[in-house]
C-alpha atoms as a PDB file:
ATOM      1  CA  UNK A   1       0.000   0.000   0.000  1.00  0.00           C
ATOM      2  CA  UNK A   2       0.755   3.622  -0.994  1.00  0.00           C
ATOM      3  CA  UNK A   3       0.399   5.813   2.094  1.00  0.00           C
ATOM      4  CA  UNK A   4       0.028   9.275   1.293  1.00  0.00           C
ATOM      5  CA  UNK A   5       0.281  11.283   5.158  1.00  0.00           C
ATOM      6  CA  UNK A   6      -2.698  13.305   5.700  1.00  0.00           C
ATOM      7  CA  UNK A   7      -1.569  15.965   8.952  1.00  0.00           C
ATOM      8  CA  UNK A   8      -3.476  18.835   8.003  1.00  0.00           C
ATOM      9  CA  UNK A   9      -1.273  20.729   5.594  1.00  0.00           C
ATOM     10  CA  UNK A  10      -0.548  20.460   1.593  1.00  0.00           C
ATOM     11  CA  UNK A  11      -2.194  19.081  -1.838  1.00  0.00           C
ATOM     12  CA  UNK A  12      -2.718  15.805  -0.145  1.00  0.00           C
ATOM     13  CA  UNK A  13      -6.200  14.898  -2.689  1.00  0.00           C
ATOM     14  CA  UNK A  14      -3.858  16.177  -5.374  1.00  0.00           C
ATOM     15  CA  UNK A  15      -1.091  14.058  -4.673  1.00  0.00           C
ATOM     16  CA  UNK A  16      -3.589  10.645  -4.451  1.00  0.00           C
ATOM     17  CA  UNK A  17      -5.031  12.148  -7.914  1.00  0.00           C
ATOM     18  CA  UNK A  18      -1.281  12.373  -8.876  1.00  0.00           C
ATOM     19  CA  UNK A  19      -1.175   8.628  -8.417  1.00  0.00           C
ATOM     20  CA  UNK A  20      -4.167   7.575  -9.246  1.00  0.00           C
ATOM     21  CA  UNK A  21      -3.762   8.930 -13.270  1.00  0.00           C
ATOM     22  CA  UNK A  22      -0.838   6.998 -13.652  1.00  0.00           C
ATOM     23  CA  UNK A  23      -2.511   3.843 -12.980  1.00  0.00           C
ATOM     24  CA  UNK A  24      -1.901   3.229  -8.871  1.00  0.00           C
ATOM     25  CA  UNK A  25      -3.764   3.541  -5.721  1.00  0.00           C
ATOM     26  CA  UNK A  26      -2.608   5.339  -3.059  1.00  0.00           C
ATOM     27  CA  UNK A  27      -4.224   5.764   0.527  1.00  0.00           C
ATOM     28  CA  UNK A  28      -4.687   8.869   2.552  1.00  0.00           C
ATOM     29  CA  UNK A  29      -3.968   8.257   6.352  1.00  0.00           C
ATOM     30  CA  UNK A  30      -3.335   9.607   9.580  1.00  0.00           C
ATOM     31  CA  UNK A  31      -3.009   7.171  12.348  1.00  0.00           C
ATOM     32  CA  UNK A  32       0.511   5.452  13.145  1.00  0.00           C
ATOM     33  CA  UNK A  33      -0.914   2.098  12.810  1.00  0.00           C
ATOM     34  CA  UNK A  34      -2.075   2.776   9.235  1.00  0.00           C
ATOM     35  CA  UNK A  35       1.810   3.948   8.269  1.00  0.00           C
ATOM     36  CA  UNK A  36       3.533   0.805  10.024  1.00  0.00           C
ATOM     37  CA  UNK A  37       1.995  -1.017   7.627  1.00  0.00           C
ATOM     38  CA  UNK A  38       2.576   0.987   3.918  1.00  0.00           C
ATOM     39  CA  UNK A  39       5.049  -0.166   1.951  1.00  0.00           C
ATOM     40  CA  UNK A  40       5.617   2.916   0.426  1.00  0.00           C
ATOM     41  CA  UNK A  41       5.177   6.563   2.305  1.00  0.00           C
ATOM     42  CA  UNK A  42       4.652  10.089   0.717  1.00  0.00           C
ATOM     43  CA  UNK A  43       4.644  13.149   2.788  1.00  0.00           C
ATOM     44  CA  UNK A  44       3.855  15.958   1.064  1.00  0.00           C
ATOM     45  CA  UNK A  45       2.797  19.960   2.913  1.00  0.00           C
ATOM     46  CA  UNK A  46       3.266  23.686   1.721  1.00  0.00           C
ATOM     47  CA  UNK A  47       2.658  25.832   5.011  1.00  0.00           C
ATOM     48  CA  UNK A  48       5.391  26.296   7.721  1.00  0.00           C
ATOM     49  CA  UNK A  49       7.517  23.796   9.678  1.00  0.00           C
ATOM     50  CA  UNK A  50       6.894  24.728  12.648  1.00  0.00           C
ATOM     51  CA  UNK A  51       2.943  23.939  12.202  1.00  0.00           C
ATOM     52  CA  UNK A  52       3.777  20.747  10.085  1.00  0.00           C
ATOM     53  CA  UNK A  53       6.404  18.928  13.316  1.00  0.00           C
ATOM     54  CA  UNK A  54       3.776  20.076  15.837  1.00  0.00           C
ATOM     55  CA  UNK A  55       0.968  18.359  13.683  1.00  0.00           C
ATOM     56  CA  UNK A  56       2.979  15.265  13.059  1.00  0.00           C
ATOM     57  CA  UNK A  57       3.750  15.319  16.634  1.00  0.00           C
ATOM     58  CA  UNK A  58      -0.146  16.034  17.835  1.00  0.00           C
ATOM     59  CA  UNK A  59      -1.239  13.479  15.967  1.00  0.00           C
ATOM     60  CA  UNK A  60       1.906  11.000  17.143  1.00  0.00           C
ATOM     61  CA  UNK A  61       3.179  10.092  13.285  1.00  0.00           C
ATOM     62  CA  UNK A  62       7.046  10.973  13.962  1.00  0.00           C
ATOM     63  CA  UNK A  63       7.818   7.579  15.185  1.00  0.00           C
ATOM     64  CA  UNK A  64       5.824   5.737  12.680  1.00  0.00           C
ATOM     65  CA  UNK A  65       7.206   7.720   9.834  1.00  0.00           C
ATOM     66  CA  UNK A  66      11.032   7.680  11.135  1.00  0.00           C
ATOM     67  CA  UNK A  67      10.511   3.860  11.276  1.00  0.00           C
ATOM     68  CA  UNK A  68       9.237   3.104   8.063  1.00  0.00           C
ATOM     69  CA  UNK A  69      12.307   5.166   7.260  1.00  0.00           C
ATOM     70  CA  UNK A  70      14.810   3.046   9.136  1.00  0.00           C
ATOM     71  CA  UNK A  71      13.518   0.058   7.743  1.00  0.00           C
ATOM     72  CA  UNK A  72      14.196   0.565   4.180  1.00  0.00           C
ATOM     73  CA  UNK A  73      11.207   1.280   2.929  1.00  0.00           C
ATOM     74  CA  UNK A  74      10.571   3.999   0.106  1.00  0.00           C
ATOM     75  CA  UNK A  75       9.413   7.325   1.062  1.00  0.00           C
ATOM     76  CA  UNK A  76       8.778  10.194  -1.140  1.00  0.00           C
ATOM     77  CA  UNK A  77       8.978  13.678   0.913  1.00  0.00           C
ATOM     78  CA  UNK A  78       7.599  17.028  -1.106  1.00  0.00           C
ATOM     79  CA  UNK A  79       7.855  20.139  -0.118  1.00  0.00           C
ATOM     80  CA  UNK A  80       7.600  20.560   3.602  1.00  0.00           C
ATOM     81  CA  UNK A  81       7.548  16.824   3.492  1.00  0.00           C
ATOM     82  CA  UNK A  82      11.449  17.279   2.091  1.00  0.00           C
ATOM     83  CA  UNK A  83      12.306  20.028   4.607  1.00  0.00           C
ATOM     84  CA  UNK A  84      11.399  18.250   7.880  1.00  0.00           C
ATOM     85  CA  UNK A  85      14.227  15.284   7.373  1.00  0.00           C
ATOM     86  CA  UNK A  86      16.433  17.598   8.630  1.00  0.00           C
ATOM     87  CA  UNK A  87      18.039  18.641  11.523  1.00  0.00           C
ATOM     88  CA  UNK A  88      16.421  21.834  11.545  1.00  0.00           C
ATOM     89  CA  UNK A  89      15.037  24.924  10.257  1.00  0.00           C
ATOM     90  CA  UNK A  90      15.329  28.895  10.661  1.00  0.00           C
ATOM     91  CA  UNK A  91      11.797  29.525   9.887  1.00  0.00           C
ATOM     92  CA  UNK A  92      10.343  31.778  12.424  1.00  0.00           C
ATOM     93  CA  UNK A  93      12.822  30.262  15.051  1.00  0.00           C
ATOM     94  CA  UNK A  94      15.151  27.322  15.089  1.00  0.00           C
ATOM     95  CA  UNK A  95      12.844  24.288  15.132  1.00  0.00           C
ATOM     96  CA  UNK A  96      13.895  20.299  15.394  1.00  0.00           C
ATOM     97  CA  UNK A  97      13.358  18.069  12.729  1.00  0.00           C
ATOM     98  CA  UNK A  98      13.478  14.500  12.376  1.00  0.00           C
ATOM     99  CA  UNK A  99      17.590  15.093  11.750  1.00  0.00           C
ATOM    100  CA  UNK A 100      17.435  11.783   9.184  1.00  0.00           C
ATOM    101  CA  UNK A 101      19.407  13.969   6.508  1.00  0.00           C
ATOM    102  CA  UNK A 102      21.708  16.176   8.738  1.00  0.00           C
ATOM    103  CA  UNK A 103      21.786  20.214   7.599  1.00  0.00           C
ATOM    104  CA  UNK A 104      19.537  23.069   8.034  1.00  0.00           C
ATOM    105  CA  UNK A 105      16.814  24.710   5.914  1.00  0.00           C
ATOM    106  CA  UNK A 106      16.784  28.491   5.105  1.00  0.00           C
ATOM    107  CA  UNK A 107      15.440  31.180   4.056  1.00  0.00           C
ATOM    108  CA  UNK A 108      16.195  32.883   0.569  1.00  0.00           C
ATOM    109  CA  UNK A 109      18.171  36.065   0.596  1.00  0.00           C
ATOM    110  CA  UNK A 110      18.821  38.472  -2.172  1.00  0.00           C
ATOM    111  CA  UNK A 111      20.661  41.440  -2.089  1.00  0.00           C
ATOM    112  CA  UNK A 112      18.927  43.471  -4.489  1.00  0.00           C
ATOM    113  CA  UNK A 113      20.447  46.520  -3.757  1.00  0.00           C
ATOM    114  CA  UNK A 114      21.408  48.212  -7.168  1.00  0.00           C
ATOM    115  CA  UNK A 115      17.497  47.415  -8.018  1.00  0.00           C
ATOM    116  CA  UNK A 116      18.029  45.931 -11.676  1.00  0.00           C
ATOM    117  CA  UNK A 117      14.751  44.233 -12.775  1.00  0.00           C
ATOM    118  CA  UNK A 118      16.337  42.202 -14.683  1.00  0.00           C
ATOM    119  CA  UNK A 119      17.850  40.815 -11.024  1.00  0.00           C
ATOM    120  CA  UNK A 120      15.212  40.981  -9.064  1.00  0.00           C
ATOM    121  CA  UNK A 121      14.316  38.010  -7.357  1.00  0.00           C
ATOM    122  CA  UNK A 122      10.495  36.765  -5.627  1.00  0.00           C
ATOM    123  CA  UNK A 123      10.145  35.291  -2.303  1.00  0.00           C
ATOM    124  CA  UNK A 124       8.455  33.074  -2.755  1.00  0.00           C
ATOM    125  CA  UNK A 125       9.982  31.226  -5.402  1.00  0.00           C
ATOM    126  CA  UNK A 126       7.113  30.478  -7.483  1.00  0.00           C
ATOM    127  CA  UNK A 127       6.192  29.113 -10.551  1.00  0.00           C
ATOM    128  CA  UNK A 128       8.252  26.739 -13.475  1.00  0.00           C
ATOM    129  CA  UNK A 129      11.584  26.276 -12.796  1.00  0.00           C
ATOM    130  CA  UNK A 130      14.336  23.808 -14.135  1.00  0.00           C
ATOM    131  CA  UNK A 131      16.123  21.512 -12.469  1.00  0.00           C
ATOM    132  CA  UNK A 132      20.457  20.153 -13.234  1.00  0.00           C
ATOM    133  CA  UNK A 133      20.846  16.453 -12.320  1.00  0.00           C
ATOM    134  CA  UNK A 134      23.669  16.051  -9.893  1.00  0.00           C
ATOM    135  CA  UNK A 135      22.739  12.326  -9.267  1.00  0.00           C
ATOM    136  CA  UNK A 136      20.142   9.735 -11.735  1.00  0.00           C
ATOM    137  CA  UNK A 137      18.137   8.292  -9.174  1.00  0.00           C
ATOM    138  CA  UNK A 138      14.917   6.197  -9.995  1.00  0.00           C
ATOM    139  CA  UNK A 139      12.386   8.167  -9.918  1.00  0.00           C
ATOM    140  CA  UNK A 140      14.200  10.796 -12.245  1.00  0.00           C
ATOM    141  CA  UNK A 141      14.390   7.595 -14.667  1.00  0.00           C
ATOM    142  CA  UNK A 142      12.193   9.486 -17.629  1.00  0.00           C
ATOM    143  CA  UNK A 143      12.633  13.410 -16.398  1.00  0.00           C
ATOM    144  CA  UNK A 144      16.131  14.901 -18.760  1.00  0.00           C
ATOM    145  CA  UNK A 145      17.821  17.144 -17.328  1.00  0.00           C
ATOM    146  CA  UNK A 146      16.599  20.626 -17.469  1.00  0.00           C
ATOM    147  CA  UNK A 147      12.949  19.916 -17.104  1.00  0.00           C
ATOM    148  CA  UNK A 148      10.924  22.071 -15.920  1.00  0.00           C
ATOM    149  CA  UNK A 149       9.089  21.279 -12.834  1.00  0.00           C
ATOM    150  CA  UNK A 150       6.778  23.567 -10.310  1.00  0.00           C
ATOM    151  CA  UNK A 151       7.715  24.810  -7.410  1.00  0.00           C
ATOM    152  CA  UNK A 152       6.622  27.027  -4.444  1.00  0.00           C
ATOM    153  CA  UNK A 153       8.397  27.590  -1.621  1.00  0.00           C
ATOM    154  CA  UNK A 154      10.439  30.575   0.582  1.00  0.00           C
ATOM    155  CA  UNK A 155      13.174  28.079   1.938  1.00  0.00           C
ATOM    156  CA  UNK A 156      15.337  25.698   0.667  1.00  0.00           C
ATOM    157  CA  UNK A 157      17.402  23.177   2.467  1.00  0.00           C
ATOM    158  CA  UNK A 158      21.202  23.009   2.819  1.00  0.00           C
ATOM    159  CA  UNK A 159      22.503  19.612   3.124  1.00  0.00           C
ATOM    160  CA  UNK A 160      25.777  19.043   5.495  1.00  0.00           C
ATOM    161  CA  UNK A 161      26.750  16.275   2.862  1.00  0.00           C
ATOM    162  CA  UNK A 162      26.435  17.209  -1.205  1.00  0.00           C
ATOM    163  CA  UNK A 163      26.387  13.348  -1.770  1.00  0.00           C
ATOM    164  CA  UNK A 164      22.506  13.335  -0.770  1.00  0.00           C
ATOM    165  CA  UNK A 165      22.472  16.016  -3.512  1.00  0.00           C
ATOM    166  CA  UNK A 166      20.120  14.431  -6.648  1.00  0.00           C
ATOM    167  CA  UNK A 167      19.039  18.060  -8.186  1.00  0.00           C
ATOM    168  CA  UNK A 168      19.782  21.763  -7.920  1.00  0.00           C
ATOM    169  CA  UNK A 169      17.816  24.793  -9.366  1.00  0.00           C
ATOM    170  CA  UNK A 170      18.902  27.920 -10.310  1.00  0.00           C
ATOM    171  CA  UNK A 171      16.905  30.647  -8.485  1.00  0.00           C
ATOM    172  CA  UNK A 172      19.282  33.983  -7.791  1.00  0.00           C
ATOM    173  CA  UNK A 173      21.615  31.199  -6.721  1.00  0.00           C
ATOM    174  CA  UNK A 174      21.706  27.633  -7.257  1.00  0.00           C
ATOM    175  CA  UNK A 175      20.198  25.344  -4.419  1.00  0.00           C
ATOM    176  CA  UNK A 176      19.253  21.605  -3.380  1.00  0.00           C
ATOM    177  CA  UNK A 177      15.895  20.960  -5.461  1.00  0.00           C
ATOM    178  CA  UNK A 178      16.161  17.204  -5.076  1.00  0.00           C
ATOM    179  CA  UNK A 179      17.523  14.876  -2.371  1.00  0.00           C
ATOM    180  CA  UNK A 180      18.181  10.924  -2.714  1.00  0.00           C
ATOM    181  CA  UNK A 181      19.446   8.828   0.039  1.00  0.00           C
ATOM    182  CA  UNK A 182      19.256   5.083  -0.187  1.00  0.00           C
ATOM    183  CA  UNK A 183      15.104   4.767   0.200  1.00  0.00           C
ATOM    184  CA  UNK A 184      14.855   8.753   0.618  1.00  0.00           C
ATOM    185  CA  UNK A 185      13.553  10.771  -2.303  1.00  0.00           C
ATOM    186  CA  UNK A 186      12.757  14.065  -1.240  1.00  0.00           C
ATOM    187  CA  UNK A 187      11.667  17.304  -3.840  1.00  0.00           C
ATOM    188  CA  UNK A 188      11.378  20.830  -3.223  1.00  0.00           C
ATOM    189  CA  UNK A 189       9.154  20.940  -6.067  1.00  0.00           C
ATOM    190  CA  UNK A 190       5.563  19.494  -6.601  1.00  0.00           C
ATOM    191  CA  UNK A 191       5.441  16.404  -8.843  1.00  0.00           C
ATOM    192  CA  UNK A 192       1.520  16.530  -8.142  1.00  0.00           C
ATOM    193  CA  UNK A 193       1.720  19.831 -10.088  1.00  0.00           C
ATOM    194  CA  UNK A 194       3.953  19.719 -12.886  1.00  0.00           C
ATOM    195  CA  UNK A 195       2.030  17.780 -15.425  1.00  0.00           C
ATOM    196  CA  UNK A 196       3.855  15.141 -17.548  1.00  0.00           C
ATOM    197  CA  UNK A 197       6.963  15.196 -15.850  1.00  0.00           C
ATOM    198  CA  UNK A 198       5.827  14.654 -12.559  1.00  0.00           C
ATOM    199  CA  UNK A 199       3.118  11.911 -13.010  1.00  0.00           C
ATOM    200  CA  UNK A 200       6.201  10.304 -14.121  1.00  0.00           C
ATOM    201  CA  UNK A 201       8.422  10.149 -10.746  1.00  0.00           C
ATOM    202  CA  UNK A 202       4.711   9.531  -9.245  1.00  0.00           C
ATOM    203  CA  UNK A 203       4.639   6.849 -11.630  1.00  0.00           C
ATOM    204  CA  UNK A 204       8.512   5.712 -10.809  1.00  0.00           C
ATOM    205  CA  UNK A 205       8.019   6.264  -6.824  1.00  0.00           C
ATOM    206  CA  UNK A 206       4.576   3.498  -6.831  1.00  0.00           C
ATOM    207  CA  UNK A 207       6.804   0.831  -8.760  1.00  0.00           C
ATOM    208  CA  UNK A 208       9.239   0.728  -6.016  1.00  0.00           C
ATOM    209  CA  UNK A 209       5.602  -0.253  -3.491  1.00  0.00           C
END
């Protein structure tokens, strides 16, 4: 079973519907019991991290998620669902996070001092964006390089190791779009929203189920 982690926050219907055209079925919970026993997990979320580790820990998912983690099992994080494997995160405060990937996530800063339009840069990043292949992993099987893919988002996370580096973006400055770790495959960007490209790591990610 496909688990797709319902905690109150992010596209989670869009994410099933995501699945669902390309041919799979995937669940929307929200009790530990019900992750123990997926064989795949997605966590997806847009909002802040703060509210997203103090739902997961309301509705006591952290331990459930971290083990299906440990235990090998595929897990697909987007967004906020990316952000939270790390240590921790400078949005409105420092704030824990599971610390499976160690580093930090950030906020975007631009010095746009000398005011050239052409330089200016939106926070949040919003909108079509490509993304450079540092790494080939699965799920990126049929996405070439450069594709464009959707994003939205006002922080970005910095890895303490580049090898967990899959994808970076260019956005005023390049950052990590894409992490892979072993079972981890994390986005900053929305495969729910960006069409062709993403229905096919949706597509990649339920094959691995």
């Amino acid at each position: 079973m496909i688990a797709i982690v319902d905690y109150g926050m992010g596209n989670i219907r869009s994410v099933q519907k995501g699945f669902e055209k390309t041919g799979f079925k995937a669940e929307i919970v929200r009790n530990p019991e019900a992750i123990r026993k997926a064989s795949a997990l997605v966590l997806p979320g847009v909002g802040a991290f703060k509210d997203c580790m103090n739902n997961l820990t309301t509705l006591q998912l952290i331990n459930p998620i971290v083990e299906h983690i440990r235990k090998g099992k595929p897990y697909l994080g987007i967004c906020l669902g990316m952000q939270i494997l790390f240590t921790e995160s400078d949005e409105f405060g420092k704030t824990p996070g599971l610390n499976l990937i160690p580093g930090k996530v950030v906020r975007f800063h631009f010095e746009q001092a000398d005011q050239d339009p052409s330089n200016l840069r939106k926070i949040p990043h919003m909108g079509w964006n490509t993304i450079r292949k540092v790494k080939n992993p699965p799920i990126l099987k049929e996405v070439p390089d450069q594709t464009y893919l959707y994003f939205v988002h006002s922080y970005y996370v910095v890895p303490d190791n580049p090898d967990v580096i899959a994808t970076t973006t260019h956005y005023g400055m390049d950052f990590t779009s894409m992490i892979w770790k072993e079972n981890i495959f994390a986005t900053q960007f929305h495969p729910e929203k960006s069409q062709k490209a993403g229905l096919s790591i949706l597509k990649q990610f339920a094959m691995m189920a």
